[in-house]
N, C-alpha and C. Protein backbone atom coordinates (compact mmCIF):
# COMPACT_ATOMS: atom_id res chain seq x y z
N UNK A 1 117.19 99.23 109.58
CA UNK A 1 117.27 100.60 110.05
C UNK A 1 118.15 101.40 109.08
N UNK A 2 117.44 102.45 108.19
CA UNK A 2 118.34 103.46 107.82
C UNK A 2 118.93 104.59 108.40
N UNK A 3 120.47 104.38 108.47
CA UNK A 3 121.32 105.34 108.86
C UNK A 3 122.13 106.40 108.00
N UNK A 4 122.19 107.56 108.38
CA UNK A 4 122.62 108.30 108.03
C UNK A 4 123.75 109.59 108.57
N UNK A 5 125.01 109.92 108.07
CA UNK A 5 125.97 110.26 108.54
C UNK A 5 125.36 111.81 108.05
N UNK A 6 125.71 112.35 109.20
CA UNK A 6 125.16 114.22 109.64
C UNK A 6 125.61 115.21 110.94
N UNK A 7 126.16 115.95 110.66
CA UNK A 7 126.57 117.04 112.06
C UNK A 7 127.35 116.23 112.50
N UNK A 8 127.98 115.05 112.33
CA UNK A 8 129.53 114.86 113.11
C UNK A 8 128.49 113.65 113.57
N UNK A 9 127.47 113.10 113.36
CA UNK A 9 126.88 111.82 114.11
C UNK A 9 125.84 111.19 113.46
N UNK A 10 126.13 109.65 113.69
CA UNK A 10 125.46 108.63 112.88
C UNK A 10 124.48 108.64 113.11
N UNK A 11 123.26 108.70 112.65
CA UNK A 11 122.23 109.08 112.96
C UNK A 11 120.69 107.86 112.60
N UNK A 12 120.16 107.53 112.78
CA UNK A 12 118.69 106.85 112.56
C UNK A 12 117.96 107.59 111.87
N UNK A 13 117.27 106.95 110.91
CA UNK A 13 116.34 107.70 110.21
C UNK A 13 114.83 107.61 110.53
N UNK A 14 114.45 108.28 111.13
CA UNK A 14 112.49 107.68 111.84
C UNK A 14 112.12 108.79 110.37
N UNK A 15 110.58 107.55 110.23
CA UNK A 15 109.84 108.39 109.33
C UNK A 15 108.53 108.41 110.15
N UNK A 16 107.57 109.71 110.49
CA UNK A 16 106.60 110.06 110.91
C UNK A 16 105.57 110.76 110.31
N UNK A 17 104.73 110.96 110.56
CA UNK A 17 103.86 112.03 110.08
C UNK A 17 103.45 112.91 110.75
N UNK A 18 103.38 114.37 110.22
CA UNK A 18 102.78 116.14 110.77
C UNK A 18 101.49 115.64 110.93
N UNK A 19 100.91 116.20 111.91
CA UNK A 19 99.80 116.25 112.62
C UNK A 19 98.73 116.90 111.91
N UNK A 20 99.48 118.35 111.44
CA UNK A 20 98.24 119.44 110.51
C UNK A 20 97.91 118.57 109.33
N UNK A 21 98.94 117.43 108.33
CA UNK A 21 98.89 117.25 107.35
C UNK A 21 99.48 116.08 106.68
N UNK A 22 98.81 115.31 106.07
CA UNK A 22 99.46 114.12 105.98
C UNK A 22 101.10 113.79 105.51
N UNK A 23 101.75 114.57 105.56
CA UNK A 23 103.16 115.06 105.09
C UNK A 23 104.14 114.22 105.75
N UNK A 24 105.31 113.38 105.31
CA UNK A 24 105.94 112.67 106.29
C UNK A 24 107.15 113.69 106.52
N UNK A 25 107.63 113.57 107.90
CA UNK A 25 108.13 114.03 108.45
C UNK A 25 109.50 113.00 108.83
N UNK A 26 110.85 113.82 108.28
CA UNK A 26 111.89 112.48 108.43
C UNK A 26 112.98 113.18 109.92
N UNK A 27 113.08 112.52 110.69
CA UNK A 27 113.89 113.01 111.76
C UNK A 27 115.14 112.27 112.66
N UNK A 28 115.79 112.76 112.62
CA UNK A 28 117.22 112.16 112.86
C UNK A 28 117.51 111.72 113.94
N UNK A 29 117.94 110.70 114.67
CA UNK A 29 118.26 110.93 115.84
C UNK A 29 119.19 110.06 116.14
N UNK A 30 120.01 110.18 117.51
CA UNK A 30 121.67 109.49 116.82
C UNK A 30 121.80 108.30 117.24
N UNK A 31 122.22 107.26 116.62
CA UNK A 31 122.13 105.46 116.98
C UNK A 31 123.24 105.34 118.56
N UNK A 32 122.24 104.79 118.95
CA UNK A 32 122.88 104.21 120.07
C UNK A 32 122.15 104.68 121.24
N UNK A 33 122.34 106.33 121.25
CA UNK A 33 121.27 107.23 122.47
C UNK A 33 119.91 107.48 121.90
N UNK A 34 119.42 107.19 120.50
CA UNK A 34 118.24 108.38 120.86
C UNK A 34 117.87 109.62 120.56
N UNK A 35 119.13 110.33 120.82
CA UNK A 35 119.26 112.09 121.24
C UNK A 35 119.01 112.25 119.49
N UNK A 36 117.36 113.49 119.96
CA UNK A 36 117.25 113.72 118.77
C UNK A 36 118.55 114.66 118.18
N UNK A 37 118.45 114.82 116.68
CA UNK A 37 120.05 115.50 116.41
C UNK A 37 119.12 116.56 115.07
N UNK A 38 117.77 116.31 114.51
CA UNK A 38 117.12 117.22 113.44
C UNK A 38 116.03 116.75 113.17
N UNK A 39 115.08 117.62 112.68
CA UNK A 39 113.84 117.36 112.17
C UNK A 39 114.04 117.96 110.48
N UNK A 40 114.49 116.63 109.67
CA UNK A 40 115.01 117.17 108.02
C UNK A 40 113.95 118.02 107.24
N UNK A 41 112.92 117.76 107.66
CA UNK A 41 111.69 117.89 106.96
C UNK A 41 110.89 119.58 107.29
N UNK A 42 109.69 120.45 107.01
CA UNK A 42 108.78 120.73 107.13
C UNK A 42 108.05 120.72 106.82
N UNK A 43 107.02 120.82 107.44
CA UNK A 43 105.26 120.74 107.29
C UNK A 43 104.85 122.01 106.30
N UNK A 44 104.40 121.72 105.20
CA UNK A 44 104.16 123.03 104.56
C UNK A 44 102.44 122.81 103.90
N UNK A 45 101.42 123.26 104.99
CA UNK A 45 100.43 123.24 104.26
C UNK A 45 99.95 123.29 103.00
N UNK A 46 99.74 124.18 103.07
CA UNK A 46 99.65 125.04 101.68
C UNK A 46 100.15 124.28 99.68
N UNK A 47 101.37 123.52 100.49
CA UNK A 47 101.87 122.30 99.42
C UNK A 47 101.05 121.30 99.36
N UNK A 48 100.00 121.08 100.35
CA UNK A 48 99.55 119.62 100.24
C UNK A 48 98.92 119.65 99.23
N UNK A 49 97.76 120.62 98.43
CA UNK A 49 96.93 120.07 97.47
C UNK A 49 98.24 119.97 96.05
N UNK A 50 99.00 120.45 96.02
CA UNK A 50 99.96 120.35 94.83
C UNK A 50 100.58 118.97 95.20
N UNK A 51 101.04 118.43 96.40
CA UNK A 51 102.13 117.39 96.62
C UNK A 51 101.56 116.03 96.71
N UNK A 52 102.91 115.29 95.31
CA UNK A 52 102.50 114.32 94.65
C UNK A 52 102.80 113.54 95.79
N UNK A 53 102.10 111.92 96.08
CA UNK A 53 102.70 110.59 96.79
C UNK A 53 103.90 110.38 97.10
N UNK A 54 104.66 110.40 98.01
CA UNK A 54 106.09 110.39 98.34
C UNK A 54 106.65 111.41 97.83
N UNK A 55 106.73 112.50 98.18
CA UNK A 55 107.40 113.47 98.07
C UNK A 55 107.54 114.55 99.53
N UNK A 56 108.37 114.91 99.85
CA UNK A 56 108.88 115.73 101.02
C UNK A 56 109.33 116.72 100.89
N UNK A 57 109.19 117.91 101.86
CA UNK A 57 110.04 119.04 102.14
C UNK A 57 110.76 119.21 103.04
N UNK A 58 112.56 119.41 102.26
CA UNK A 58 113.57 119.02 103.72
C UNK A 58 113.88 120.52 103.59
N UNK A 59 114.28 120.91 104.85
CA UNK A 59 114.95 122.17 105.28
C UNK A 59 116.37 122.33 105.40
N UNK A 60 116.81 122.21 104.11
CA UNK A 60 118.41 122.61 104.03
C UNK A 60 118.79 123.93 103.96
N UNK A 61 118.65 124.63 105.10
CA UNK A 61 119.35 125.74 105.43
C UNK A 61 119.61 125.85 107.03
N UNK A 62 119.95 126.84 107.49
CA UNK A 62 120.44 127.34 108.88
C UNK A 62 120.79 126.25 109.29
N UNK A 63 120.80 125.10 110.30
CA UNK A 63 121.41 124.90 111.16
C UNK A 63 121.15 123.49 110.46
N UNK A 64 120.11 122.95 109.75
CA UNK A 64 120.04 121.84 108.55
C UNK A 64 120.78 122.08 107.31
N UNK A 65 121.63 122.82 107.57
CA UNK A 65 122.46 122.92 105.95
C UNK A 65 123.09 121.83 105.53
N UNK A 66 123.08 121.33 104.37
CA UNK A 66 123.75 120.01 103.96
C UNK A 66 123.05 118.73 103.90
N UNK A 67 121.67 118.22 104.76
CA UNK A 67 121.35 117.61 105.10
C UNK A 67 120.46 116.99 103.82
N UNK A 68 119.78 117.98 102.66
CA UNK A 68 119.57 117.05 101.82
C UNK A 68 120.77 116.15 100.77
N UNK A 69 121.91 116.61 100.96
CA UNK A 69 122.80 115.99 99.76
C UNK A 69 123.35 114.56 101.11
N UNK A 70 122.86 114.74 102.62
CA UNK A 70 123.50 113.49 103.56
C UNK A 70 122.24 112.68 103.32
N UNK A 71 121.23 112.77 103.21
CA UNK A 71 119.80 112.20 102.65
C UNK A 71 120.22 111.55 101.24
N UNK A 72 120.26 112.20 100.46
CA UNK A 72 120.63 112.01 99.07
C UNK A 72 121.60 110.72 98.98
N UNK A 73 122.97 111.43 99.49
CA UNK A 73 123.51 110.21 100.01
C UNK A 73 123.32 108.59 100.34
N UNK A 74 122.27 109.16 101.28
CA UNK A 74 122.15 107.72 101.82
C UNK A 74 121.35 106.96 100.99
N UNK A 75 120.98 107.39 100.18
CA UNK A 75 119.61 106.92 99.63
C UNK A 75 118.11 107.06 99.99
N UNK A 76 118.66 108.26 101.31
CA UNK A 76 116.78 108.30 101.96
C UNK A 76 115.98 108.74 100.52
N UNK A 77 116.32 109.97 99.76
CA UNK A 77 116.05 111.02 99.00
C UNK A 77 116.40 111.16 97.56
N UNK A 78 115.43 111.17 96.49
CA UNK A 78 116.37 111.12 95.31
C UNK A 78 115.96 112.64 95.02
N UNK A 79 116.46 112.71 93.93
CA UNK A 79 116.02 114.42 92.88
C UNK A 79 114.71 113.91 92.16
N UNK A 80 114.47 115.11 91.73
CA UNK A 80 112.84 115.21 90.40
C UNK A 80 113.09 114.28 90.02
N UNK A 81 114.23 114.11 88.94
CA UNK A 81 114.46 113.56 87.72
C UNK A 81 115.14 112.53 87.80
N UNK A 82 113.73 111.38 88.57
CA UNK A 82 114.20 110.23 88.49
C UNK A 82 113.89 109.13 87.58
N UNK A 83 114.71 108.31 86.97
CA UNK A 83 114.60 107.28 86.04
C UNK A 83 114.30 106.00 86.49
N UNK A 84 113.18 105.40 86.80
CA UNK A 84 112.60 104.49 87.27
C UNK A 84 112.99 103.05 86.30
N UNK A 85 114.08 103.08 84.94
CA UNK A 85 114.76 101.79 84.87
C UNK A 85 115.87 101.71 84.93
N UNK A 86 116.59 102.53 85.45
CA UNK A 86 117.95 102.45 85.87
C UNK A 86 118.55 102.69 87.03
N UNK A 87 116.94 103.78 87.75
CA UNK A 87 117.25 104.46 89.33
C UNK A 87 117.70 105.08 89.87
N UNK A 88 118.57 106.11 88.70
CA UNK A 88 119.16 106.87 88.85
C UNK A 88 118.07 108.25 89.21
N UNK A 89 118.89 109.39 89.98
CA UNK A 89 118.41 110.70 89.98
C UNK A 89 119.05 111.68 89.67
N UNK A 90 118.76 113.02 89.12
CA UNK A 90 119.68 114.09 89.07
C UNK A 90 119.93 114.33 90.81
N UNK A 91 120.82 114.61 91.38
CA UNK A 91 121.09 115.33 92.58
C UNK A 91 120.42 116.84 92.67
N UNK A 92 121.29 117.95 91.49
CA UNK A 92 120.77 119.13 91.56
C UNK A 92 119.33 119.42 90.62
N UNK A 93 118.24 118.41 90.30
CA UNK A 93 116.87 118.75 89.84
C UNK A 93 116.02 118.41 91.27
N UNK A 94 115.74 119.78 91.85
CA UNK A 94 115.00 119.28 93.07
C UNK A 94 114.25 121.03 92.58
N UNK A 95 112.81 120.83 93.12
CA UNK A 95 111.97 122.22 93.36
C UNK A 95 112.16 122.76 94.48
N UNK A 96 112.12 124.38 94.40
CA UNK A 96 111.88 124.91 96.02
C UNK A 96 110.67 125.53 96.33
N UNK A 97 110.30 125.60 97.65
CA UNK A 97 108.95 125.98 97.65
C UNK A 97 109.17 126.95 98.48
N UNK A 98 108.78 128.09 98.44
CA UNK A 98 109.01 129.20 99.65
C UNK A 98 108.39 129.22 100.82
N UNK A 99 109.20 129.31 101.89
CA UNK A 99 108.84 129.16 103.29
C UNK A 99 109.65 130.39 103.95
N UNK A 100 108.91 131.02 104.44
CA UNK A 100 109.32 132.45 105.14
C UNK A 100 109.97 133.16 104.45
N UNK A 101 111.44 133.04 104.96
CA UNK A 101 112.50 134.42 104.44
C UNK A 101 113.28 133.52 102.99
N UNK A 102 112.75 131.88 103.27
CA UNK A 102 113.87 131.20 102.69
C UNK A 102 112.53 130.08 101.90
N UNK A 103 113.44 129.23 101.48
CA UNK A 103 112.53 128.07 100.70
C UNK A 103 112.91 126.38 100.84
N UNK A 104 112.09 125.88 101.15
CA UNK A 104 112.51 124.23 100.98
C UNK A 104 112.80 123.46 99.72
N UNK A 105 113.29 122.63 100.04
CA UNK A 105 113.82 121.89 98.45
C UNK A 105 112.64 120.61 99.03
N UNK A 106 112.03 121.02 97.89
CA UNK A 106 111.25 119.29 97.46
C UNK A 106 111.79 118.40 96.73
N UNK A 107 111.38 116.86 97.14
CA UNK A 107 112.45 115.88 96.48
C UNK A 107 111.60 114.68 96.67
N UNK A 108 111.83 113.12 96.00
CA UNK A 108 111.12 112.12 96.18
C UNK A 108 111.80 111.37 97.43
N UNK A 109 110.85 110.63 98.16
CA UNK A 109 111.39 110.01 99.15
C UNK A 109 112.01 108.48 98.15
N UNK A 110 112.82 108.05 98.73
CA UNK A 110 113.83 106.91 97.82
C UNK A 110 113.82 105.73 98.28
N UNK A 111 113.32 105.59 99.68
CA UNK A 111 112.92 104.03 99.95
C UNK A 111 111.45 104.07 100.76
């Protein structure tokens, strides 16, 4: 089980999939209860014909602020610019994709 520390609580990492779109959907919820605590991710149509194999859109803003560098962290999430013989990632090389007033950061999923 991957865990991850967020909003003041340890959290579970479920990976699912959006319904409109084959997009995984990563969502938090806190070890021990259950109680969901975030949905990191959105569903962004419109990305699917561009979006490569393991790759996600997390919603780090409003009330998800922070949540890709607690991803990052954990290892759920790397950056673009990852080096597949050493495994390393940049943190700050991630794309944004615009969603409403604001934009998602795209990133590779890491496990």
């Amino acid at each position: 089980m991957a865990t991850v520390e967020f909003a003041g609580y340890t959290c579970e990492v479920v990976f699912e999939k959006y319904a409109a779109v084959p997009q995984t959907a990563i969502l938090l919820r806190e070890v021990g209860t259950g109680m969901p605590i975030c949905t990191a991710t959105v569903c962004i149509p419109e990305w699917e014909p561009h979006r490569k194999p393991g790759w996600v859109a997390i919603k780090d803003y409003s009330e998800n602020e922070g949540i890709f560098d607690a991803l990052y962290d954990a290892g759920i999430v790397k950056g673009c610019n990852f080096n597949p013989e050493d495994g390393t990632s940049d943190r700050e090389a991630v794309y944004l994709w615009p969603v409403g007033y604001t934009a998602a950061t795209l990133c590779r999923l890491a496990i």
